[in-house]
Every structure is written in C-alpha cells, then in structure tokens.
PDB file of N, CA and C in Angstrom:
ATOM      1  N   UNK A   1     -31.850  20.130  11.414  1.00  0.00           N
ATOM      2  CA  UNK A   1     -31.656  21.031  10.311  1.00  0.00           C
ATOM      3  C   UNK A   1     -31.917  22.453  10.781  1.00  0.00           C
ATOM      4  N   UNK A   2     -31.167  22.921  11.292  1.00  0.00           N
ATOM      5  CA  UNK A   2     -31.130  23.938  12.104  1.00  0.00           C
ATOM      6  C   UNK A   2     -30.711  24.930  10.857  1.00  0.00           C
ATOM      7  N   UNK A   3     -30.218  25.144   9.614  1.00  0.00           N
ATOM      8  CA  UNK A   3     -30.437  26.205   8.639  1.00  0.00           C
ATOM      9  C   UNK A   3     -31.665  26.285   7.882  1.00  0.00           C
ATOM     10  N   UNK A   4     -32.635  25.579   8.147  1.00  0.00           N
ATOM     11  CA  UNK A   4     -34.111  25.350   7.508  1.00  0.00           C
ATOM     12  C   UNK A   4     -34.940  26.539   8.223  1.00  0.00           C
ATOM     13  N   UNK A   5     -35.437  27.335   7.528  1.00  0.00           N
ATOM     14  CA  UNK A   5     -36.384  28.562   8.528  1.00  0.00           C
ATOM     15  C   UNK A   5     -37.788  28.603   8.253  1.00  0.00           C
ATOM     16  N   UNK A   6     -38.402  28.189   9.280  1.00  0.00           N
ATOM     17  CA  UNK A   6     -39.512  28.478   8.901  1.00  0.00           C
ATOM     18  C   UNK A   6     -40.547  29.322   9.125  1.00  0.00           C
ATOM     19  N   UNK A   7     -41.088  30.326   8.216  1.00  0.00           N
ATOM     20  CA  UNK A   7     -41.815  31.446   8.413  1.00  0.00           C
ATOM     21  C   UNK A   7     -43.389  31.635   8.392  1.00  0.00           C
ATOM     22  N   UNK A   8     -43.821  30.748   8.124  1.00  0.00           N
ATOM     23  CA  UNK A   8     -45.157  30.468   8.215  1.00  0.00           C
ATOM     24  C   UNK A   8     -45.913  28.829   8.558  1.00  0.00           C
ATOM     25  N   UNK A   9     -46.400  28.767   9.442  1.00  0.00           N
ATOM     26  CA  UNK A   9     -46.671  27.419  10.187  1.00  0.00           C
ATOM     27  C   UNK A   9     -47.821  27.003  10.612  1.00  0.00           C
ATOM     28  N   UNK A  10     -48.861  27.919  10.212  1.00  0.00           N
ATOM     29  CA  UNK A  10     -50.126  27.501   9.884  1.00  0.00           C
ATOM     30  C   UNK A  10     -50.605  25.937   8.712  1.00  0.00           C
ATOM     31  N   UNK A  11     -51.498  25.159   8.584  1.00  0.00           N
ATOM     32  CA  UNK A  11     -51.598  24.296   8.068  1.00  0.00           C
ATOM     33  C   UNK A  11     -52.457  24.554   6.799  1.00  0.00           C
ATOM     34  N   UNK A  12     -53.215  25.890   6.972  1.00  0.00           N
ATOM     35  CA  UNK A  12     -53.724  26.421   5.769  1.00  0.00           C
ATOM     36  C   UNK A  12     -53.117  27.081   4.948  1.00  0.00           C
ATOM     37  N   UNK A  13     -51.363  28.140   5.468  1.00  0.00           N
ATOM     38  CA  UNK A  13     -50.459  28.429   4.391  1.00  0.00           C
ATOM     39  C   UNK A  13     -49.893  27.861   4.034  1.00  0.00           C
ATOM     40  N   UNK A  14     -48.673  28.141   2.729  1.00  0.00           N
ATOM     41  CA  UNK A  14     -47.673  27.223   2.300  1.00  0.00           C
ATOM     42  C   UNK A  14     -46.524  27.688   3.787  1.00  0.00           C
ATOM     43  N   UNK A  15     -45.874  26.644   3.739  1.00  0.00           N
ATOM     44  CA  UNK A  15     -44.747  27.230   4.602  1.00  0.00           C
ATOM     45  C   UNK A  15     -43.864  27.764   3.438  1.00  0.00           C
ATOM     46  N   UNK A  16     -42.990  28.894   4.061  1.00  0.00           N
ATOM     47  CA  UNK A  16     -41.656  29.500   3.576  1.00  0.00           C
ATOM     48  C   UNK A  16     -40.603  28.943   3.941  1.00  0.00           C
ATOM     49  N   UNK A  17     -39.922  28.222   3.278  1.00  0.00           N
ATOM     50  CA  UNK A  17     -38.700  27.481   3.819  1.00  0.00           C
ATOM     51  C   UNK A  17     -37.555  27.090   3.135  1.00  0.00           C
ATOM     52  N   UNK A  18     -36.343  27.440   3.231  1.00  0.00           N
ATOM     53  CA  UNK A  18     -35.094  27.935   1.872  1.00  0.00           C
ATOM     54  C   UNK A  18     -35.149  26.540   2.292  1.00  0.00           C
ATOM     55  N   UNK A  19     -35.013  25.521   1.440  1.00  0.00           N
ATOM     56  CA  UNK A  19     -35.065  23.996   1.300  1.00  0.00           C
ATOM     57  C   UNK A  19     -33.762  23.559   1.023  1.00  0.00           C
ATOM     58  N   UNK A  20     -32.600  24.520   0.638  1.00  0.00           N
ATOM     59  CA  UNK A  20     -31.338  23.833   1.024  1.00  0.00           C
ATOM     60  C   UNK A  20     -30.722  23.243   1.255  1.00  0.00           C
ATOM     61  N   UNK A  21     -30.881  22.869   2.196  1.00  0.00           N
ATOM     62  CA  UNK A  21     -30.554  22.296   3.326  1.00  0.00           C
ATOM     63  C   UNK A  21     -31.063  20.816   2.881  1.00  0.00           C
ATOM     64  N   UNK A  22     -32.680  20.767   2.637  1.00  0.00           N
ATOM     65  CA  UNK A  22     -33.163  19.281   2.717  1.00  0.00           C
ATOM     66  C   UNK A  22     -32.547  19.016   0.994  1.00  0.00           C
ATOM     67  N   UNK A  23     -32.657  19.765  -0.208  1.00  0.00           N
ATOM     68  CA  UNK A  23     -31.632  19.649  -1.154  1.00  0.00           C
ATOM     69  C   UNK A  23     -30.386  18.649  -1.134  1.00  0.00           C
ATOM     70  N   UNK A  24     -29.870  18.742  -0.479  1.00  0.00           N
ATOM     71  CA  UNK A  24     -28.182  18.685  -0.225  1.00  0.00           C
ATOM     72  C   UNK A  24     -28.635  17.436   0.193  1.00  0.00           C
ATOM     73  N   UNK A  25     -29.417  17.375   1.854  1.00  0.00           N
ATOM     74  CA  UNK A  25     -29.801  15.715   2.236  1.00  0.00           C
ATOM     75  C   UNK A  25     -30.122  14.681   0.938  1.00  0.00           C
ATOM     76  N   UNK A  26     -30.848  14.928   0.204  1.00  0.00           N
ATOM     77  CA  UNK A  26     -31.583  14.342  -0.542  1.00  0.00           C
ATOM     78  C   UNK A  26     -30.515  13.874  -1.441  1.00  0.00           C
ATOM     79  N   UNK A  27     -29.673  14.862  -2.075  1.00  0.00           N
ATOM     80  CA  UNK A  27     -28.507  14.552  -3.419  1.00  0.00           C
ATOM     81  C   UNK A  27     -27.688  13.983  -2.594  1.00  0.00           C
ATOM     82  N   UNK A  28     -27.128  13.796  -1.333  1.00  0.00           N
ATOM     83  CA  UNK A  28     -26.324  12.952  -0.658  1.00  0.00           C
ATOM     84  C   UNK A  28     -26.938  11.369  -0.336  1.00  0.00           C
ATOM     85  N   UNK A  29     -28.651  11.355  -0.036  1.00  0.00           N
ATOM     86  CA  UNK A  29     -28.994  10.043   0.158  1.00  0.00           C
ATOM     87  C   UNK A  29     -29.520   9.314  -1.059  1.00  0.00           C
ATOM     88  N   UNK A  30     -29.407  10.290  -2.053  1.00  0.00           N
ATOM     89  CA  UNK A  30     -29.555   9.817  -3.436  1.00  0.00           C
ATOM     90  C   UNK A  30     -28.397   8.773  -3.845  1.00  0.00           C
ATOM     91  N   UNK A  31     -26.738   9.623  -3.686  1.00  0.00           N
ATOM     92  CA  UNK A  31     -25.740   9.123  -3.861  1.00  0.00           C
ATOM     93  C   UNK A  31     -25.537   7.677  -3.494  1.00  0.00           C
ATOM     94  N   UNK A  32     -26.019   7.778  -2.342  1.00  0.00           N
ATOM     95  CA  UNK A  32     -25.691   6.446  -1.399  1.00  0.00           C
ATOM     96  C   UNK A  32     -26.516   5.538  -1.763  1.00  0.00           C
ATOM     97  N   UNK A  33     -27.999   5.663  -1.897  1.00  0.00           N
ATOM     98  CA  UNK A  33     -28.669   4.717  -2.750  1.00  0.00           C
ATOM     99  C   UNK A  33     -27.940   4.180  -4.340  1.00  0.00           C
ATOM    100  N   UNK A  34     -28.090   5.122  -4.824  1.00  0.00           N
ATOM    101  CA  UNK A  34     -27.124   4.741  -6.243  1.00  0.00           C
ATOM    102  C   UNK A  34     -26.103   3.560  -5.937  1.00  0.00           C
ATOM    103  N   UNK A  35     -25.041   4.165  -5.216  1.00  0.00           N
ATOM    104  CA  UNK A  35     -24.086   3.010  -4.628  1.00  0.00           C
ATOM    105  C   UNK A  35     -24.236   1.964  -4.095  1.00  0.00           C
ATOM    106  N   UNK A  36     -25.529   1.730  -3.322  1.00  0.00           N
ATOM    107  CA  UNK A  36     -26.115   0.355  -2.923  1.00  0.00           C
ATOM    108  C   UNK A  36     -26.484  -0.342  -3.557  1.00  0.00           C
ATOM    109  N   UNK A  37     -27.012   0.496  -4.893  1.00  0.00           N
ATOM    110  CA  UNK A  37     -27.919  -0.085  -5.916  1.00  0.00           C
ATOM    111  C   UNK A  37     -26.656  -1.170  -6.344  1.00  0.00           C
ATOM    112  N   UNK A  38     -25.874  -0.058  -6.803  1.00  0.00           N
ATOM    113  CA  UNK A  38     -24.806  -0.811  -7.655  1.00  0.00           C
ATOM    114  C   UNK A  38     -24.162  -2.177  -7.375  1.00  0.00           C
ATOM    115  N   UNK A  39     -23.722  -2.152  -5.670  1.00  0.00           N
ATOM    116  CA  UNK A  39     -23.594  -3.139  -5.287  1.00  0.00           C
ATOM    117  C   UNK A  39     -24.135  -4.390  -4.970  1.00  0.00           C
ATOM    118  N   UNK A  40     -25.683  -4.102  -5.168  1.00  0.00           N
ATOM    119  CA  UNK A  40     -26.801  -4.801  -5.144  1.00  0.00           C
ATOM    120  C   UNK A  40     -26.628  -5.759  -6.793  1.00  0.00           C
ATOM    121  N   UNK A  41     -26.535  -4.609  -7.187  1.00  0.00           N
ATOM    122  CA  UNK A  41     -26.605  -5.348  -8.745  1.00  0.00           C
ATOM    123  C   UNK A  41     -25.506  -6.117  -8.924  1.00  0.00           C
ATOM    124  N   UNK A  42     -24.370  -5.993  -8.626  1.00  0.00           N
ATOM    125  CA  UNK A  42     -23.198  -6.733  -8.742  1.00  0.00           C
ATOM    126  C   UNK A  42     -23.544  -8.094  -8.310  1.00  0.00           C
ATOM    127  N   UNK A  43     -24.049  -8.417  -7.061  1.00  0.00           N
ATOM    128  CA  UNK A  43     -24.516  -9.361  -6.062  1.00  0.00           C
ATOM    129  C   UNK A  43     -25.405 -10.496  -7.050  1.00  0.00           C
ATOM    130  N   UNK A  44     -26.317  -9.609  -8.118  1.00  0.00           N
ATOM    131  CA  UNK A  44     -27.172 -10.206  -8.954  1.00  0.00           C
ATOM    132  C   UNK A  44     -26.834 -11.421 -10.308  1.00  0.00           C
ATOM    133  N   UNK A  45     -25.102 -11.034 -10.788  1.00  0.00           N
ATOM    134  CA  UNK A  45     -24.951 -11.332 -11.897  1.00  0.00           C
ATOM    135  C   UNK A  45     -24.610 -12.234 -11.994  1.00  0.00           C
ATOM    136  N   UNK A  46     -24.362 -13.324 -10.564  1.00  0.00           N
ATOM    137  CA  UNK A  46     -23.804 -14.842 -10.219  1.00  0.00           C
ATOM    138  C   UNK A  46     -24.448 -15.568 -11.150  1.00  0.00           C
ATOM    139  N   UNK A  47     -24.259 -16.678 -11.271  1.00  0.00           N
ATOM    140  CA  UNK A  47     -25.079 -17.673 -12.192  1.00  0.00           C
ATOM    141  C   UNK A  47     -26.374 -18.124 -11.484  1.00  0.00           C
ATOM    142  N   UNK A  48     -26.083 -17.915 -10.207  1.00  0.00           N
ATOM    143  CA  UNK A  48     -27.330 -18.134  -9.432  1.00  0.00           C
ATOM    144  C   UNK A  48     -27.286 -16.901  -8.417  1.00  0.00           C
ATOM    145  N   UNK A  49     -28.457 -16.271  -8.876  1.00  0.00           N
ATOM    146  CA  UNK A  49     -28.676 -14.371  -8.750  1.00  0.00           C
ATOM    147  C   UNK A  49     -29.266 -14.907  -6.780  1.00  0.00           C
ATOM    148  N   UNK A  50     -28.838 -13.790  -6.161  1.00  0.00           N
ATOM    149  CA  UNK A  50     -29.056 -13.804  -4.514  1.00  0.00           C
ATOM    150  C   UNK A  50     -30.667 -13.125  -5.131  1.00  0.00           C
ATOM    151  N   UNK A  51     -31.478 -13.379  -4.256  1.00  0.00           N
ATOM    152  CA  UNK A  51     -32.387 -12.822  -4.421  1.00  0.00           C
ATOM    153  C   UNK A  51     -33.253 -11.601  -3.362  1.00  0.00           C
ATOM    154  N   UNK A  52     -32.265 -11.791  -2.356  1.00  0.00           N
ATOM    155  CA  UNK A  52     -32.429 -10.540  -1.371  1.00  0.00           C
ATOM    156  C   UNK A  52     -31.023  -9.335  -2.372  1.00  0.00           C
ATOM    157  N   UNK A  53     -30.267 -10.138  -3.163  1.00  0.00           N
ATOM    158  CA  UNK A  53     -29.545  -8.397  -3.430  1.00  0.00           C
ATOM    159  C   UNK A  53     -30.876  -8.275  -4.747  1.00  0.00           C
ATOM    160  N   UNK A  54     -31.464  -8.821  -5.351  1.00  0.00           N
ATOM    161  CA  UNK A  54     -32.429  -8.541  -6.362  1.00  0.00           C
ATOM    162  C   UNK A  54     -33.553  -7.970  -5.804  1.00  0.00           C
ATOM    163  N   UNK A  55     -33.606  -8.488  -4.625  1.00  0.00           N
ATOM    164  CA  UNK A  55     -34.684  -7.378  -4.073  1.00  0.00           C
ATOM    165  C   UNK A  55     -34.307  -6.110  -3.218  1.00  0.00           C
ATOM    166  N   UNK A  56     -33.608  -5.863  -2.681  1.00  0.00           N
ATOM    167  CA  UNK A  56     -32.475  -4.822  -2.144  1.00  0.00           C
ATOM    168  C   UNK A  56     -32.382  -3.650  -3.547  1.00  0.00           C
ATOM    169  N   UNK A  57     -31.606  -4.332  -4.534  1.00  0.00           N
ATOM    170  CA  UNK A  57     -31.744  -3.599  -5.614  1.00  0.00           C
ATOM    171  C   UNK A  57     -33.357  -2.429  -6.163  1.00  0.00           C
ATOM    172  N   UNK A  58     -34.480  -3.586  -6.352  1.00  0.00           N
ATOM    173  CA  UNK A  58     -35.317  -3.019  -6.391  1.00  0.00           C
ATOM    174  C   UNK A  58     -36.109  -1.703  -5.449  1.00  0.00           C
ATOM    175  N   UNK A  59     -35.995  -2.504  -4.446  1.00  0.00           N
ATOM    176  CA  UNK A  59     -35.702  -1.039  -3.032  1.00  0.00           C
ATOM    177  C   UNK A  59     -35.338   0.130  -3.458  1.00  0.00           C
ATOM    178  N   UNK A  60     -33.973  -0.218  -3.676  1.00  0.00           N
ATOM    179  CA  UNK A  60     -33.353   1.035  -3.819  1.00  0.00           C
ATOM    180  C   UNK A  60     -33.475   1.741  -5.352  1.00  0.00           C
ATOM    181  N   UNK A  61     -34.472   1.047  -6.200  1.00  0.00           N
ATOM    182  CA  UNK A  61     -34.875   1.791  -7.358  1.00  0.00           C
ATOM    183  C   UNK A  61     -35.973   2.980  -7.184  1.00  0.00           C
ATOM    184  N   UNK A  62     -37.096   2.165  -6.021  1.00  0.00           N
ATOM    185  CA  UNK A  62     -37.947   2.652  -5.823  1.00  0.00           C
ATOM    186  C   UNK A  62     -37.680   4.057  -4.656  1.00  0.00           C
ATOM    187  N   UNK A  63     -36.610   3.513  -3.820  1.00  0.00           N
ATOM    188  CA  UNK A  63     -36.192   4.884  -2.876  1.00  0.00           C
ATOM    189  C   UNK A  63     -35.484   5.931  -3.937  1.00  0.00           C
ATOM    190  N   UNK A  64     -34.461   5.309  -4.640  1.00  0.00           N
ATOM    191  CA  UNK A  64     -34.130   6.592  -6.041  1.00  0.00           C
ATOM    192  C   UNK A  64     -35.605   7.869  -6.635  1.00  0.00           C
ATOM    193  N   UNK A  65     -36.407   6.657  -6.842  1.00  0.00           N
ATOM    194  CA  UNK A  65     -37.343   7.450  -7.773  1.00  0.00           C
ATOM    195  C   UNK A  65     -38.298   8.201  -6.813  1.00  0.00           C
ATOM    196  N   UNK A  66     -38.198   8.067  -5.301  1.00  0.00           N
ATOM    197  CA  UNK A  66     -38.752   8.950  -4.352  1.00  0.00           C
ATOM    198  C   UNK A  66     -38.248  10.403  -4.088  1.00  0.00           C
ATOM    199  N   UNK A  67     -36.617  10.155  -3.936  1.00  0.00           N
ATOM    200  CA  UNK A  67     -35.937  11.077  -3.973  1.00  0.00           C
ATOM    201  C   UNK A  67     -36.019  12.013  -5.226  1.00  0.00           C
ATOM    202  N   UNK A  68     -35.957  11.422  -6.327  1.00  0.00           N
ATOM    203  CA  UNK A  68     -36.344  12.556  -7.668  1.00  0.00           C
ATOM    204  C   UNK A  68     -37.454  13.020  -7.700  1.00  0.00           C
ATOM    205  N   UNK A  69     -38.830  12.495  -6.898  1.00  0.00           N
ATOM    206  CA  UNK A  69     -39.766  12.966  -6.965  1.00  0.00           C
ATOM    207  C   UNK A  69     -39.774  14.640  -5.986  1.00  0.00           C
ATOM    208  N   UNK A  70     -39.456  14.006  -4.915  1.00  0.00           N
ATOM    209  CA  UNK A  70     -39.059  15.266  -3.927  1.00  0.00           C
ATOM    210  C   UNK A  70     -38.280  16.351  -4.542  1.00  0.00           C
ATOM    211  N   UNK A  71     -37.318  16.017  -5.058  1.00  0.00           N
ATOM    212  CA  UNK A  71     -36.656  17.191  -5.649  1.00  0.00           C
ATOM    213  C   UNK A  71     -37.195  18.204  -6.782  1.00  0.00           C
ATOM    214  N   UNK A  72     -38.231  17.175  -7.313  1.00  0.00           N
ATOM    215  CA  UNK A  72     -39.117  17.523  -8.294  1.00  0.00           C
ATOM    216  C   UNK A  72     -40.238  18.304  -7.458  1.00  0.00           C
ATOM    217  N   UNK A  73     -40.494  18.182  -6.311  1.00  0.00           N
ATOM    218  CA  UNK A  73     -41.535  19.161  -5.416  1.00  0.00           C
ATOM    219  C   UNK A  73     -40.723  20.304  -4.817  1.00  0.00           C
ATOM    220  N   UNK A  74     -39.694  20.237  -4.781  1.00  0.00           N
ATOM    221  CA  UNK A  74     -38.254  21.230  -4.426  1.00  0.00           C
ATOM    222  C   UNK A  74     -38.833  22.529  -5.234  1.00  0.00           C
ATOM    223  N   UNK A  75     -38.425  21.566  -6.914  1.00  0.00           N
ATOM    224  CA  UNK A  75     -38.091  22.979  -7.985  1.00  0.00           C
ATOM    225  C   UNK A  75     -39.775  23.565  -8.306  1.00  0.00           C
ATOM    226  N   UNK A  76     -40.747  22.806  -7.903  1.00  0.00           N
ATOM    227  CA  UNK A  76     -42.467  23.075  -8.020  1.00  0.00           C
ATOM    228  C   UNK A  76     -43.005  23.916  -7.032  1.00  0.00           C
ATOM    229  N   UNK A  77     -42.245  24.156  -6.149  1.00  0.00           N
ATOM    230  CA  UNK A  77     -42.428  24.756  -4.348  1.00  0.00           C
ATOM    231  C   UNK A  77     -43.822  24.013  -3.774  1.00  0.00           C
ATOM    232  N   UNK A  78     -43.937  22.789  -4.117  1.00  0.00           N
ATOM    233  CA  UNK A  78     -44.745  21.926  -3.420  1.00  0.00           C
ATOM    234  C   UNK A  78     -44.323  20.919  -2.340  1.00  0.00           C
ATOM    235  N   UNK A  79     -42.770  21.097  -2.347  1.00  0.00           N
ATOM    236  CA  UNK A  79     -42.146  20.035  -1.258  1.00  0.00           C
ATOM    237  C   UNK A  79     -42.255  20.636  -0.113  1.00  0.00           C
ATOM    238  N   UNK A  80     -42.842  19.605   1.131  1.00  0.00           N
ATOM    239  CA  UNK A  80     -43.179  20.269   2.537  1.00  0.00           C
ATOM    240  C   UNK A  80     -44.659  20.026   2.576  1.00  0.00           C
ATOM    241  N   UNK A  81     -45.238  20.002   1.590  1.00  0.00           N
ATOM    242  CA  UNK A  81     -46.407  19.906   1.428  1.00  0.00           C
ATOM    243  C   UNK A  81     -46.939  18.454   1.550  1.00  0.00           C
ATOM    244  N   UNK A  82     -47.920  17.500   1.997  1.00  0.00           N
ATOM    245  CA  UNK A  82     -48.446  16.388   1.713  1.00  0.00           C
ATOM    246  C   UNK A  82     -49.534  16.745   0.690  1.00  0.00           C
ATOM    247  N   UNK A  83     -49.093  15.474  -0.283  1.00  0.00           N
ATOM    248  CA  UNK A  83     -49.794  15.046  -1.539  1.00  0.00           C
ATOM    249  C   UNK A  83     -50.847  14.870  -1.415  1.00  0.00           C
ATOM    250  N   UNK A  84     -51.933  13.960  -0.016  1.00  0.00           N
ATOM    251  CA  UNK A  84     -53.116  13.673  -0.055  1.00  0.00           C
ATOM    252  C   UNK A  84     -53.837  15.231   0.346  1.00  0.00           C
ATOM    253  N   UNK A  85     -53.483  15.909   1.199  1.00  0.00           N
ATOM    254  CA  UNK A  85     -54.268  16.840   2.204  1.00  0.00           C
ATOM    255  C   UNK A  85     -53.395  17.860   1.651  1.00  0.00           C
ATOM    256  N   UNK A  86     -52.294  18.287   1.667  1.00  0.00           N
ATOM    257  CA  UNK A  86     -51.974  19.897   0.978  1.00  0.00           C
ATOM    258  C   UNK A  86     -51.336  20.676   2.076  1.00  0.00           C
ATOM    259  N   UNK A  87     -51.726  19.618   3.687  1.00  0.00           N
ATOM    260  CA  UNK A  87     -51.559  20.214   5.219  1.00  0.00           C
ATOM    261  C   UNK A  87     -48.951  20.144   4.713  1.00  0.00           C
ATOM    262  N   UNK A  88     -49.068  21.176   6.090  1.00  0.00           N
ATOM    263  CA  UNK A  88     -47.860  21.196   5.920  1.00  0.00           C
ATOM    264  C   UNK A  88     -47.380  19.978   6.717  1.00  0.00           C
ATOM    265  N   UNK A  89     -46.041  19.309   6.049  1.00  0.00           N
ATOM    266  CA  UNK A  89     -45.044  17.779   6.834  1.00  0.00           C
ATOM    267  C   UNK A  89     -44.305  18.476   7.519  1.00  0.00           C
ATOM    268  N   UNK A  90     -44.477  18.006   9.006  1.00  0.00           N
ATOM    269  CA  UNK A  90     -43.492  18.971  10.066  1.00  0.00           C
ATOM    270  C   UNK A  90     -42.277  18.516   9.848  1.00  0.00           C
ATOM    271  N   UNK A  91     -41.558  19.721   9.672  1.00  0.00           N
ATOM    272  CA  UNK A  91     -39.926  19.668   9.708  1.00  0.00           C
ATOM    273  C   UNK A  91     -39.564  18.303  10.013  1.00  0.00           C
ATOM    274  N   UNK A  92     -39.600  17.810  11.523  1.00  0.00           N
ATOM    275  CA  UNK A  92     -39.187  16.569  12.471  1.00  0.00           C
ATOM    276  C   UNK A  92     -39.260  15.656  11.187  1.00  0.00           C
ATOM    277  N   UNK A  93     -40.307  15.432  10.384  1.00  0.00           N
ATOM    278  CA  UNK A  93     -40.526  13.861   9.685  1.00  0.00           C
ATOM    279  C   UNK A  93     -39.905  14.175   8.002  1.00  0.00           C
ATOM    280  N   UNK A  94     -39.655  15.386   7.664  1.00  0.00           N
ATOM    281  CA  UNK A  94     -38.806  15.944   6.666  1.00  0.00           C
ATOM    282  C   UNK A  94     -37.269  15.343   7.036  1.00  0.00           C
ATOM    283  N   UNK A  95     -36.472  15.573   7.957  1.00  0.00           N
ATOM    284  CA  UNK A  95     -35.855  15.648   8.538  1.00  0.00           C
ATOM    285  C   UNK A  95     -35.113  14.293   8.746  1.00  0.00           C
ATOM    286  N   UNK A  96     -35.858  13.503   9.541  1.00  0.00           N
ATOM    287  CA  UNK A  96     -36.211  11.564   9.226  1.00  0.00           C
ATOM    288  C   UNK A  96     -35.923  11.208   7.768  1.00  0.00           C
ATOM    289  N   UNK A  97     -37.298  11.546   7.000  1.00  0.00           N
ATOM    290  CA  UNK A  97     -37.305  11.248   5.883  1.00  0.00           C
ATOM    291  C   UNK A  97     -37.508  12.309   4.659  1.00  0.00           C
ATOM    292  N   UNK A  98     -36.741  12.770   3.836  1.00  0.00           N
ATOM    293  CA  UNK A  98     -36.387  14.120   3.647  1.00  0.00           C
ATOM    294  C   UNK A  98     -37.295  13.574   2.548  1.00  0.00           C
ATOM    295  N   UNK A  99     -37.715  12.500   1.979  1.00  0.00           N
ATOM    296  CA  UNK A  99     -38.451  12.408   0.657  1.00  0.00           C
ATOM    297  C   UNK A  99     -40.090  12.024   1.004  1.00  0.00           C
ATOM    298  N   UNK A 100     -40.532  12.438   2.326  1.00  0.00           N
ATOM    299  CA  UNK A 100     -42.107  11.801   2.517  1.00  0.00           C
ATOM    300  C   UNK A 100     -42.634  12.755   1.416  1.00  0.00           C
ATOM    301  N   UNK A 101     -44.102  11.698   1.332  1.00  0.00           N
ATOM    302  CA  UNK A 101     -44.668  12.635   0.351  1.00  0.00           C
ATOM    303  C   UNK A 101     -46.196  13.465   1.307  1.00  0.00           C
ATOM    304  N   UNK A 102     -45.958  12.085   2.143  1.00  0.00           N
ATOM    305  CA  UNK A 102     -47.269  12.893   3.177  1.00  0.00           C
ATOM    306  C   UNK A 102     -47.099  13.125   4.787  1.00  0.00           C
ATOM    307  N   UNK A 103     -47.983  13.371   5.331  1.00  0.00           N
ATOM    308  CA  UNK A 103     -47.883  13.933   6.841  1.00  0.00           C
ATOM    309  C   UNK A 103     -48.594  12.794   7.465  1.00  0.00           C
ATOM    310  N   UNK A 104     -48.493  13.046   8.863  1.00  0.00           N
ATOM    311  CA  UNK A 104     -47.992  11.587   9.969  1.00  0.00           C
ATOM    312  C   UNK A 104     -49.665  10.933   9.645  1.00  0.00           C
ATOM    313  N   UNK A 105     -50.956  12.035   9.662  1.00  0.00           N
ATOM    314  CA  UNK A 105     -51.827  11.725   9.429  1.00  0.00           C
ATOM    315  C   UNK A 105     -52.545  10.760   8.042  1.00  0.00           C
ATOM    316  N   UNK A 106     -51.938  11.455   6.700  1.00  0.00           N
ATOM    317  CA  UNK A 106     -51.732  10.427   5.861  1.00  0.00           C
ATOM    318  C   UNK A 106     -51.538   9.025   5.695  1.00  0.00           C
ATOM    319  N   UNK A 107     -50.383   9.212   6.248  1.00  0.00           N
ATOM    320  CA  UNK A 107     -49.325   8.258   6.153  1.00  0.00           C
ATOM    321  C   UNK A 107     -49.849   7.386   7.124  1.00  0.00           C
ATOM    322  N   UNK A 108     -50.113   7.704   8.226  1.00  0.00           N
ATOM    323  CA  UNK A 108     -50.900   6.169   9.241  1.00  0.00           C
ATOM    324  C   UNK A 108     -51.659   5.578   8.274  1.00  0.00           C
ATOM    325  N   UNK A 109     -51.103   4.051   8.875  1.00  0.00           N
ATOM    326  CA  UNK A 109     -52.120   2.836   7.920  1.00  0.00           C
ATOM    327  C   UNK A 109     -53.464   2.614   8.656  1.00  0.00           C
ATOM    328  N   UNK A 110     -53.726   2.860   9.629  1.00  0.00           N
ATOM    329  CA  UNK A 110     -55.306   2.694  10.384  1.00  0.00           C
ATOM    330  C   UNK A 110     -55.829   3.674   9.672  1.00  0.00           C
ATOM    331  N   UNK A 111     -55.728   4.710   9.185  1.00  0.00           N
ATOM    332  CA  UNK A 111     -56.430   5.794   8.599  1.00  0.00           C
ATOM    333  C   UNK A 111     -57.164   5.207   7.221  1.00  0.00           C
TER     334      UNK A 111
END
C-alpha cells in the first residue's frame, strides 16, 4: 500500500495516515465475503444442510462484522490503533489483514 503515508511513527502518537487506501481494501473484501456468504447459504438450504457451508457461512458473518467494525475505527480515527494497548498496528499487518483490531504483541496467544 504504497499510497498509505505515514507521518508519525512513534508508538506513543496517533499515526497520520489518509486510510484510503485500507477503505477501498476493506469495501472490496467486504464484497467478497458477502458473496461467499451467499453462496455458503445457498449450500445450506438442501434438505440435508452441508455443515461446513453452515459453518463457512458463519465465518464469514463474523469476518463481515470485523470489517464494519474497522471501518467504524476508519470514521472514529481510531483505526491503526490496537484496541488492547492504544500502541500503533504496523502498516505490514494492516496490510495482511486490513481489519486487525490489535498489534502482533496483542494478538500472540502465549501472551
């Protein structure tokens, strides 16, 4: 994401960063979830429901409602930010995963 700029990179400021860019990612991997969903659900309505598309489905309810959350930290200017610590999510794992809510430190399960 080479139109993403970032102007402050300390872990005690907010970063400055026209989010654009991760915007656009997000309403595009939103889309595509939606569409999986759908097809997921289709998969479901047999007389005898698959139960990996019922769980596939659910997945992708829960990746939906990640993505709205992020976007919801977009329009708050809290996205970039991790939820537990407040420290800034380096670009790289934004980037990966444009909807984390926390940083690599968080997010480890040994922690």
């Amino acid at each position: 994401m080479t139109s993403s700029t970032l102007t402050a990179a300390t872990t005690s400021e907010a970063p400055t960063t026209d989010w654009t860019s991760f915007r656009d990612l997000l309403e595009a991997q939103r889309a595509r979830c939606v569409a999986q969903r759908e097809l997921a659900l289709a998969e479901t309505v047999a007389s005898m429901p698959d139960p990996v598309a019922v769980s596939r489905a659910a997945t992708l309810v829960r990746t939906i409602e990640e993505i709205d959350a992020a976007r919801d930290r977009i329009d708050t200017g809290t996205y970039g930010r991790c939820v537990r610590c407040g420290r800034a999510i380096p670009l790289e794992r934004l980037e990966f995963r444009p909807f984390a809510t926390g940083c690599v430190t968080c997010q480890d399960p040994a922690r």
